[in-house]
Protein backbone atom coordinates (compact mmCIF):
# COMPACT_ATOMS: atom_id res chain seq x y z
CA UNK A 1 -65.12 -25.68 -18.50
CA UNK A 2 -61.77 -24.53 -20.00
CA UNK A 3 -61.04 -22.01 -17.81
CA UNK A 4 -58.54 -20.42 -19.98
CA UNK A 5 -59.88 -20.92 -23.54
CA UNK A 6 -63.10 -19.14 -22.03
CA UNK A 7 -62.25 -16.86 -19.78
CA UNK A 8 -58.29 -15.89 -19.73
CA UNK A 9 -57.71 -16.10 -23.04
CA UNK A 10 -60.29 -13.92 -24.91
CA UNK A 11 -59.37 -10.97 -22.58
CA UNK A 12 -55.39 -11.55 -23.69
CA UNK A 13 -56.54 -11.55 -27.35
CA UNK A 14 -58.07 -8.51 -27.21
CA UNK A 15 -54.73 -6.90 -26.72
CA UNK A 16 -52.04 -6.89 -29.37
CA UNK A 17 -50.18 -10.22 -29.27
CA UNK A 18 -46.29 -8.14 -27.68
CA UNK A 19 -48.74 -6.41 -25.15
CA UNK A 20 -50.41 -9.63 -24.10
CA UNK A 21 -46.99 -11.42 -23.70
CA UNK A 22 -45.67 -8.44 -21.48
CA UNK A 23 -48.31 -8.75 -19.27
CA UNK A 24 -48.62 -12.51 -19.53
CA UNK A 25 -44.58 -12.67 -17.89
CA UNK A 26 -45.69 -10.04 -15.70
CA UNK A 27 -48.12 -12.18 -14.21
CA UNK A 28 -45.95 -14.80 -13.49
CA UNK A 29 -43.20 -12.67 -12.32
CA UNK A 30 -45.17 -11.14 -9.44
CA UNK A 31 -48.50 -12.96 -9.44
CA UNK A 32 -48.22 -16.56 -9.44
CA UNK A 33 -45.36 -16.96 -6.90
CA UNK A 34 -47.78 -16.87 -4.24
CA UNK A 35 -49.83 -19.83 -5.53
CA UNK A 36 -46.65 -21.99 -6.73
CA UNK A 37 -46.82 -24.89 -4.45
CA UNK A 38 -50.49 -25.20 -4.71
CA UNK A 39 -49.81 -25.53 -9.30
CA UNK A 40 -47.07 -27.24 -8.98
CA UNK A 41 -48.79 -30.41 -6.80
CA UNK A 42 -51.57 -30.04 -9.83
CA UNK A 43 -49.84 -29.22 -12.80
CA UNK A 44 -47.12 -31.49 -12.25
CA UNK A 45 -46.94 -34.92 -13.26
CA UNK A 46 -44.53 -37.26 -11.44
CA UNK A 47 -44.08 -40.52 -13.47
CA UNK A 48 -41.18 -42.65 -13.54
CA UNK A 49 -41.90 -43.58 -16.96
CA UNK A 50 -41.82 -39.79 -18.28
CA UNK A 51 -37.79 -40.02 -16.69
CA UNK A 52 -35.37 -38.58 -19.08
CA UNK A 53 -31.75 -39.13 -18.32
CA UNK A 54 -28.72 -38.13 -20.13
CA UNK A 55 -25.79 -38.86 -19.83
CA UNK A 56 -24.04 -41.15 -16.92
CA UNK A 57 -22.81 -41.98 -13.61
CA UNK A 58 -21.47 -37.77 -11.77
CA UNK A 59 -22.01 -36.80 -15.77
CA UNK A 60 -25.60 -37.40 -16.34
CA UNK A 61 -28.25 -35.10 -16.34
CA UNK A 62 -32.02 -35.85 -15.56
CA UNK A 63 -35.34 -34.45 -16.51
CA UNK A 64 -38.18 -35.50 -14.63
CA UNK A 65 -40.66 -35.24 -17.88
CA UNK A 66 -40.02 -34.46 -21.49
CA UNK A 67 -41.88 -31.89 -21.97
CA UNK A 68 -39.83 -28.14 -22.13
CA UNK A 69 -40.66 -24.82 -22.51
CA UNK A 70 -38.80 -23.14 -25.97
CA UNK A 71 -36.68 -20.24 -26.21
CA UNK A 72 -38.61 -16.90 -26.91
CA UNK A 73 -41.27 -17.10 -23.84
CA UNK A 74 -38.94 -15.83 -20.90
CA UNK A 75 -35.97 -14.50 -23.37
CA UNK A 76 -34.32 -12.77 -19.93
CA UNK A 77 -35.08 -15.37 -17.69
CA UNK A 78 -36.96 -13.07 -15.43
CA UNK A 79 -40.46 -15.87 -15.03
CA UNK A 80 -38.08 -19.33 -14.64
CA UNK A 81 -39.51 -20.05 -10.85
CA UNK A 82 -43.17 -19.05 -11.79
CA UNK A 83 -43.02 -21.38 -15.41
CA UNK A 84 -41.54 -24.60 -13.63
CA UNK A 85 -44.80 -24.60 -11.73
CA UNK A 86 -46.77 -25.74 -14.23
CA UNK A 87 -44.84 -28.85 -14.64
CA UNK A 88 -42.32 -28.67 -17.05
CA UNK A 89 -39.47 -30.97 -17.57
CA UNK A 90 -37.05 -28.31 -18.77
CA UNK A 91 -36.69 -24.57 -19.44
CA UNK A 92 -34.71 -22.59 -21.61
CA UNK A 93 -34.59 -18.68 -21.86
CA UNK A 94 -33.13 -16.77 -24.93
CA UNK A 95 -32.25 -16.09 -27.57
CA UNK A 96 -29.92 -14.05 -25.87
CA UNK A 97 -26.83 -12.20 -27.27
CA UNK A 98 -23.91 -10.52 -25.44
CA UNK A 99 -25.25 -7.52 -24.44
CA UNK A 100 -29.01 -5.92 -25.20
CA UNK A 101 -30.69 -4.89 -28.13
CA UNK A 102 -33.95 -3.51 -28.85
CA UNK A 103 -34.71 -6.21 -32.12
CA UNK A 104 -36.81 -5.31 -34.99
CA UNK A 105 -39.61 -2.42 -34.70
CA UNK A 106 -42.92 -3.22 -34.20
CA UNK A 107 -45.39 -4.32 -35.03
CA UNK A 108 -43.34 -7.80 -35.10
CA UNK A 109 -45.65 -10.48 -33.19
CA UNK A 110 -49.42 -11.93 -35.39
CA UNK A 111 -51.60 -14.30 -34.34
CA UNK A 112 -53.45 -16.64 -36.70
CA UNK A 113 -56.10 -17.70 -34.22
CA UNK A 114 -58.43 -19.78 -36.97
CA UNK A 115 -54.36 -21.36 -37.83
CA UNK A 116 -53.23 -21.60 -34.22
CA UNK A 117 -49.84 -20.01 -35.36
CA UNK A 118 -48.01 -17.00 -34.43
CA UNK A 119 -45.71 -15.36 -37.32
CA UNK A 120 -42.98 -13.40 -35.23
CA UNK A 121 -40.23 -10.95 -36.38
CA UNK A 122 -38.88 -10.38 -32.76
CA UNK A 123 -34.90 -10.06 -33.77
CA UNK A 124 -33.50 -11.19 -30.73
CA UNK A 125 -35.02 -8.25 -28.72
CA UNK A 126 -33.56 -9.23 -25.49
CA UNK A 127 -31.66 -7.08 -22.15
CA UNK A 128 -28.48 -9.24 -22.60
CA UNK A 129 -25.97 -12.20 -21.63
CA UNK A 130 -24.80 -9.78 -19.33
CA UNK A 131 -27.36 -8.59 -17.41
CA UNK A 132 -28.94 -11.71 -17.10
CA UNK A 133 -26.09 -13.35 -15.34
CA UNK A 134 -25.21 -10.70 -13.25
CA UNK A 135 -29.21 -10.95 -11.94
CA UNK A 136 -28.69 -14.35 -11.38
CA UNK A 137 -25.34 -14.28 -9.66
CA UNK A 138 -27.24 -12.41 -6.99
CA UNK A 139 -27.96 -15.41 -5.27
CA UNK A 140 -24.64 -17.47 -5.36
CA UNK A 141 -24.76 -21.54 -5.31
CA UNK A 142 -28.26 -21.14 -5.34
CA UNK A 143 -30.07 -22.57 -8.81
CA UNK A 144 -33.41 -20.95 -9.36
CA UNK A 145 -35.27 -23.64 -10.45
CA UNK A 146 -35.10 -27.46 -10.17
CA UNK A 147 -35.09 -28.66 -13.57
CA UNK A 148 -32.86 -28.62 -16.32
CA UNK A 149 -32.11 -24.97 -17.72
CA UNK A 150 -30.96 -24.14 -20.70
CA UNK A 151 -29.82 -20.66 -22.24
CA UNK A 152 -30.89 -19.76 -26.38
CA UNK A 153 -28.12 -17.51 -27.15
CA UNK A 154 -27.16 -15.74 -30.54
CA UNK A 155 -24.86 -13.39 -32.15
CA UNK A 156 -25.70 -9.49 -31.97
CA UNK A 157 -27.46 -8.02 -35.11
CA UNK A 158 -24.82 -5.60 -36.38
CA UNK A 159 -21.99 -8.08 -35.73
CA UNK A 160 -20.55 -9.78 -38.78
CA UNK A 161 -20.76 -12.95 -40.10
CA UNK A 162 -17.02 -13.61 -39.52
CA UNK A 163 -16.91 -12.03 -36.14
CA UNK A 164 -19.99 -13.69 -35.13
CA UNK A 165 -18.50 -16.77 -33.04
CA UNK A 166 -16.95 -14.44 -30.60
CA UNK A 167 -20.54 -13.40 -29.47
CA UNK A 168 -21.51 -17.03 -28.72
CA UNK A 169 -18.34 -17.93 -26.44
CA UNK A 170 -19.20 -14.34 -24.65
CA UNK A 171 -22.70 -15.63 -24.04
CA UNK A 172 -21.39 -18.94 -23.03
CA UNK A 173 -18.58 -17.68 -20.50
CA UNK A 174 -21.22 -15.34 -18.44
CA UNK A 175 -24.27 -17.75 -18.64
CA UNK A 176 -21.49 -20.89 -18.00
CA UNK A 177 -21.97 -21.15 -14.07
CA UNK A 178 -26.17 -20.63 -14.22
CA UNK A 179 -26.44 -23.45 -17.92
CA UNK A 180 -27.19 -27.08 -17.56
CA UNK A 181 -27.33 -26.38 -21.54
CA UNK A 182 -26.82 -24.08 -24.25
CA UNK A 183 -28.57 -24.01 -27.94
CA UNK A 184 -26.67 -22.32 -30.61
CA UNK A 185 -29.28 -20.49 -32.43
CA UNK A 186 -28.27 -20.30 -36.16
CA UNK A 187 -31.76 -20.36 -37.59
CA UNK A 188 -33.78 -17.26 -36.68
CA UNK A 189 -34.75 -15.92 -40.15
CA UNK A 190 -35.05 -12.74 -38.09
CA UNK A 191 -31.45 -11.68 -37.51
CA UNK A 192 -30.38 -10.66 -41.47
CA UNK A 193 -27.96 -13.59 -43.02
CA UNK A 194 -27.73 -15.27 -39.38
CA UNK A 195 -28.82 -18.61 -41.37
CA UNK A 196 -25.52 -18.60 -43.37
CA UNK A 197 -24.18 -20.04 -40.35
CA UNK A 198 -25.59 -23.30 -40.83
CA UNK A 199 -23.61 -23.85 -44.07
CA UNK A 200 -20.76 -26.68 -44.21
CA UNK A 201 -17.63 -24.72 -43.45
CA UNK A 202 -18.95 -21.82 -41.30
CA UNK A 203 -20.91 -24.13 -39.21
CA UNK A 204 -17.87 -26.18 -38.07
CA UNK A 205 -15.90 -23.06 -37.43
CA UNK A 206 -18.39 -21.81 -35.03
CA UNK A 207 -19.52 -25.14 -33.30
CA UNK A 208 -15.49 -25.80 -33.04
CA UNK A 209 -14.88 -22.21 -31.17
CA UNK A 210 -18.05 -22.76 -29.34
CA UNK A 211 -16.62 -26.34 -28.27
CA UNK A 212 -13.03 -25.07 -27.34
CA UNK A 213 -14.27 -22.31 -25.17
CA UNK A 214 -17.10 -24.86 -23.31
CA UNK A 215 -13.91 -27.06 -22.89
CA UNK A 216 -11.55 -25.13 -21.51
CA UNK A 217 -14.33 -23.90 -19.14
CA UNK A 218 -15.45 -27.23 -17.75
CA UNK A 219 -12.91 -27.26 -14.84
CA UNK A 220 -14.31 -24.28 -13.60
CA UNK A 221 -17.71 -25.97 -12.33
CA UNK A 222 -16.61 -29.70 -11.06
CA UNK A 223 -19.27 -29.72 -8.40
CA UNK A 224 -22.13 -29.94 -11.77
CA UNK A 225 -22.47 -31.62 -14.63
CA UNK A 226 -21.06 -29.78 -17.73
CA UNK A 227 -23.27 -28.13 -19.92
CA UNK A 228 -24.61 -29.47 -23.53
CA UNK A 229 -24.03 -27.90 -25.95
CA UNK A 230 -26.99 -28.36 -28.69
CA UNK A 231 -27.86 -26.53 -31.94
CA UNK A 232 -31.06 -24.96 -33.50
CA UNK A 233 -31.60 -25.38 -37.21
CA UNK A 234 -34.12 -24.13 -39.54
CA UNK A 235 -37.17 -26.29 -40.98
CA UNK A 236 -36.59 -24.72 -44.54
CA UNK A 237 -32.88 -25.81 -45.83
CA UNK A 238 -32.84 -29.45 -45.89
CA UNK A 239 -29.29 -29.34 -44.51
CA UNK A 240 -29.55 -31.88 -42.15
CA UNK A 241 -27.15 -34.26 -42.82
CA UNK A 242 -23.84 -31.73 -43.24
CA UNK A 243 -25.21 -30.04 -39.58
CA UNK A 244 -24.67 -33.68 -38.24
CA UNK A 245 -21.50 -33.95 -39.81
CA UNK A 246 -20.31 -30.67 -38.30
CA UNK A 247 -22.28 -31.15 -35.37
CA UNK A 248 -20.61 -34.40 -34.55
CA UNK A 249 -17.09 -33.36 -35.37
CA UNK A 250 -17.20 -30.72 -32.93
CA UNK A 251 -18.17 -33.16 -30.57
CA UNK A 252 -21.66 -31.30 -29.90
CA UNK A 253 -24.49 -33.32 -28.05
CA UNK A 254 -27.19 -32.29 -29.68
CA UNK A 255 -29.59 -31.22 -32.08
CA UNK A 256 -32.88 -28.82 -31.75
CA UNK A 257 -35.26 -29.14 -34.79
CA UNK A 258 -36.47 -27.06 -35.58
CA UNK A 259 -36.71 -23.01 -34.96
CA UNK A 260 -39.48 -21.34 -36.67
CA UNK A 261 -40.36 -21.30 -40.73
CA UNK A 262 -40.28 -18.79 -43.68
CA UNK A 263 -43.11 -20.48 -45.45
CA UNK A 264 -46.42 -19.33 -45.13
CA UNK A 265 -48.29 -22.76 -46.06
CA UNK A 266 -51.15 -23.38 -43.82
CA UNK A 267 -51.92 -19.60 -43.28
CA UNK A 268 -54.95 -17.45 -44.64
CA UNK A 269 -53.50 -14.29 -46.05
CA UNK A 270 -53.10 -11.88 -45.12
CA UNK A 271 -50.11 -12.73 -43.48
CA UNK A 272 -46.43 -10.59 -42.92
CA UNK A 273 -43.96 -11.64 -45.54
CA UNK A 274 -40.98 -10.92 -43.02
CA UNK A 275 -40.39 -13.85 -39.95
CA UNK A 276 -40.77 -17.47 -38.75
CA UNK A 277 -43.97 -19.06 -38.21
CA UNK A 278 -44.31 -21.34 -35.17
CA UNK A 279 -47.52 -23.60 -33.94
CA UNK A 280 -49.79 -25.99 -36.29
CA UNK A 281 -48.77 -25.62 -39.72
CA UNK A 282 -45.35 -26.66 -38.35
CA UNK A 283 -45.87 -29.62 -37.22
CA UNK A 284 -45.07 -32.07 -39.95
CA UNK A 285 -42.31 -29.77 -41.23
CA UNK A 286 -40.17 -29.79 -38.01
CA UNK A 287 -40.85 -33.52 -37.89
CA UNK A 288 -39.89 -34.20 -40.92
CA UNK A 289 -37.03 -32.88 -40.39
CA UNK A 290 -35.98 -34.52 -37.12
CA UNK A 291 -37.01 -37.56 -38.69
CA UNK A 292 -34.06 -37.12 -40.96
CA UNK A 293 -31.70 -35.81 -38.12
CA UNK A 294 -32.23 -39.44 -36.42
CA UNK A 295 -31.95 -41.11 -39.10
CA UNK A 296 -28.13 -39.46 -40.02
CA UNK A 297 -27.18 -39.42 -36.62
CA UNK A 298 -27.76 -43.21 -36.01
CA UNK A 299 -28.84 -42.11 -32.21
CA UNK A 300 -26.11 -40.74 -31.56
CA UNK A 301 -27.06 -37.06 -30.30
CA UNK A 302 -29.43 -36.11 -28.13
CA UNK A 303 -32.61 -34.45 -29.99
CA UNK A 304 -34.93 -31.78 -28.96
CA UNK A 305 -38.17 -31.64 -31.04
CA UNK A 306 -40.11 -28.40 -31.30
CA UNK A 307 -42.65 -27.14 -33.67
CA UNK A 308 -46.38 -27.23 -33.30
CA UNK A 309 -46.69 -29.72 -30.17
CA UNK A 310 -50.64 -29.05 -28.71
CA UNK A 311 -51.27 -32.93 -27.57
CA UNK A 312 -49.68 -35.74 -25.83
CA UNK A 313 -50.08 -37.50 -29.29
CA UNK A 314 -47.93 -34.34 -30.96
CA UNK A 315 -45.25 -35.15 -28.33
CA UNK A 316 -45.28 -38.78 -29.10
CA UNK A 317 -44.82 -38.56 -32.97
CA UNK A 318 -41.65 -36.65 -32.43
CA UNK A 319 -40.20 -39.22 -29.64
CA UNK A 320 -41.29 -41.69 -32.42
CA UNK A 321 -39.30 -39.50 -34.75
CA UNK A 322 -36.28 -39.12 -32.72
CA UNK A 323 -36.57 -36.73 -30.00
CA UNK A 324 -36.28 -37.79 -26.33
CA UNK A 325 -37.31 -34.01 -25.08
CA UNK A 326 -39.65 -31.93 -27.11
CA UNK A 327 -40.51 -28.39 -26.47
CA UNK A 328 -43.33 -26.13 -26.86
CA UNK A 329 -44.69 -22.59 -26.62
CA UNK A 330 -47.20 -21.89 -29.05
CA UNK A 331 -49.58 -24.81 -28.12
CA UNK A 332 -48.95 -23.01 -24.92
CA UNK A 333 -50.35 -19.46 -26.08
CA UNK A 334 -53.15 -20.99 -27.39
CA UNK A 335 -53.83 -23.65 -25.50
CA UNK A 336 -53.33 -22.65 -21.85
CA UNK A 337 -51.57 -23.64 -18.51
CA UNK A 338 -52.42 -26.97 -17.93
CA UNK A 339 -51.04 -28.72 -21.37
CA UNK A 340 -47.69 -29.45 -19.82
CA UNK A 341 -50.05 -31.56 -17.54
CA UNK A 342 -52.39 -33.39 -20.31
CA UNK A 343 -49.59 -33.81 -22.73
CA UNK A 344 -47.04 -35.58 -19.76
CA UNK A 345 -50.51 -37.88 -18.33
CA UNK A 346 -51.11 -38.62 -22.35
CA UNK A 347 -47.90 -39.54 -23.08
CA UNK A 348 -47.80 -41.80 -20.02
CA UNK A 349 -50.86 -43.56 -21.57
CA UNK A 350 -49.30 -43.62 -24.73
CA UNK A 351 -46.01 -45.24 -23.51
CA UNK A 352 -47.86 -47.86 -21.87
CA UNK A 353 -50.48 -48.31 -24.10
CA UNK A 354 -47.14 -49.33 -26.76
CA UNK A 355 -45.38 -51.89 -24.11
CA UNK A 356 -42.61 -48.95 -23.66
CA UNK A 357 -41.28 -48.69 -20.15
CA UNK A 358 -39.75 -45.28 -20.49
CA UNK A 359 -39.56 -42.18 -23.12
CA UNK A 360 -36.21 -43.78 -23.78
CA UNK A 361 -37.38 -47.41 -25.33
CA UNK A 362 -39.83 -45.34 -27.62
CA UNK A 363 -37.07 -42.81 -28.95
CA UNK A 364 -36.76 -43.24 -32.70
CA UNK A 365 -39.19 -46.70 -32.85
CA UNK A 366 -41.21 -44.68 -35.87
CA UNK A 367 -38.17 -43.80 -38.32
């Protein structure tokens, strides 16, 4: 019996979707500290084969599966001990912006259960750069999880367009000493105009101040590896070969494709006109669009594929497509705890199965 499809999660559904995610990082806040050893020696799946490591020699940086959990779950980071029991690779918390903001009014979070999407309008509702770092600086030298973290972060609603790279290097200087990576998010169609930033000229301008700031920082942590510095497009622009171009130039490592959609196809109406929709229906889009980002990047950044992963075999078409780390949270809402564990043993199987001898080998093999 699926203990959460039948028990867990018709009592969460019953509530509206914000009030079900409160209580949800509540939970594992307080409540599932006490039980982390005993999840994390079933949830997690320790596989050589599932090894992803970037970078090399005092520079590199490893994750110990593939499999991540998105921005938008934990957006303060207050749940990162808790989620890395249940066997994720990687973690990243955001979007976060300099200081707090409320985001949009409710009601901003739908479910599409029949779909298995969520259509969210959040706005970057989050307590701040600031806040979270000084919460984490409480324990000094001491990282709170043991994976790979990285920090979402984005400009402020009310600051402008032309002002707006400033907010980025201010996330990026107080989040620098707690980041094994940051994602620029440009592509929330929730903040107004923030997806101006991924055009041509105003994309390089922020990536380059982004860059410059990340640079002159990276004397300031020699006992770590530097952070990456990745962005997050949309699905919706087909602009994927100038973001390479500018993503390149300002010597950026990576790529995450893709944040959340404005189209609708795939959902019964009625559906809110205003947000991004995330799980099922987004599948092909987002891997469509990786597909693309491989393919103009010649393997030359690391890629992050997210957008409707539920199965190892949804995993597996976007290392196929390009990605060596894909992320998830939807599948996650509706699928339960232990998919980090079936998608990691089914891409094991999967690898294998293929003559591949690590995530690495099957990277791009399906462009």
């Amino acid at each position: 019996m699926n203990i959460y499809k039948n028990l867990i999660r018709p009592v969460l559904f019953r509530l509206p979707p914000e009030t079900a995610h409160r209580m949800a990082i509540c939970a594992l806040r307080w409540g599932a500290r006490p039980w982390g050893g005993v999840l994390r020696s079933v949830l997690t799946v320790k596989d050589e084969i599932l090894k992803v490591t970037v970078g090399e020699g005092e520079d590199r940086l490893v994750f110990p599966n593939p499999v991540g959990l998105a921005a938008g779950f934990d957006k303060d980071a207050v749940a990162l001990p808790a989620l890395e029991n249940f066997g994720f690779g990687f973690l990243e918390a955001g979007t976060l912006t300099p200081t707090g903001q409320p985001g949009n009014p409710p009601p901003r979070l739908f479910r599409f259960v029949k779909e298995e999407a969520l259509v969210n309008r959040m706005g970057f509702n989050n307590a701040g750069a600031d806040k979270v770092s000084e919460r984490l600086a409480r324990s000094p030298g001491k990282r709170i999880v043991s994976v790979p973290l990285g920090f979402n972060i984005g400009k402020m609603k009310e600051t402008p367009l032309d002002r707006a790279a400033g907010d980025y290097v201010r996330c990026l200087e107080v989040l620098y000493d707690h980041a094994d990576y940051f994602v620029v998010n440009v592509s929330s169609p929730n903040t107004p105009e923030l997806r101006r930033l991924q055009e041509g000229a105003s994309l390089a301008a922020l990536l380059t101040a982004v860059r410059e700031k990340a640079d002159e920082w990276a004397g300031k942590r020699p006992a770590r590896t530097r952070p990456r510095l990745l962005v997050k497009i949309s699905p919706d622009e087909n602009m994927e070969e100038s973001v390479v171009e500018s993503v390149l130039a300002a010597r950026f490592d990576g790529i995450v494709a893709t944040n959340t959609t404005r189209s609708r196809d795939g959902l019964t109406p009625p559906y809110p006109e205003e947000g991004g929709m995330s799980g099922r229906p987004l599948r092909h889009l987002s891997t469509d669009s990786l597909r693309r980002i491989h393919r103009f990047s010649k393997g030359r950044l690391l890629l992050i594929g997210s957008g409707g992963v539920f199965s190892a075999e949804d995993a597996y078409e976007k290392i196929l497509a390009g990605a060596s780390l894909v992320q998830i949270y939807t599948g996650w809402v509706y699928s339960g705890f232990t998919l980090v564990n079936r998608i990691n043993r089914g891409l094991s199987d999967l690898l294998r199965r293929d003559g591949f001898s690590s995530v690495m080998q099957a990277v791009g093999r399906g462009v």
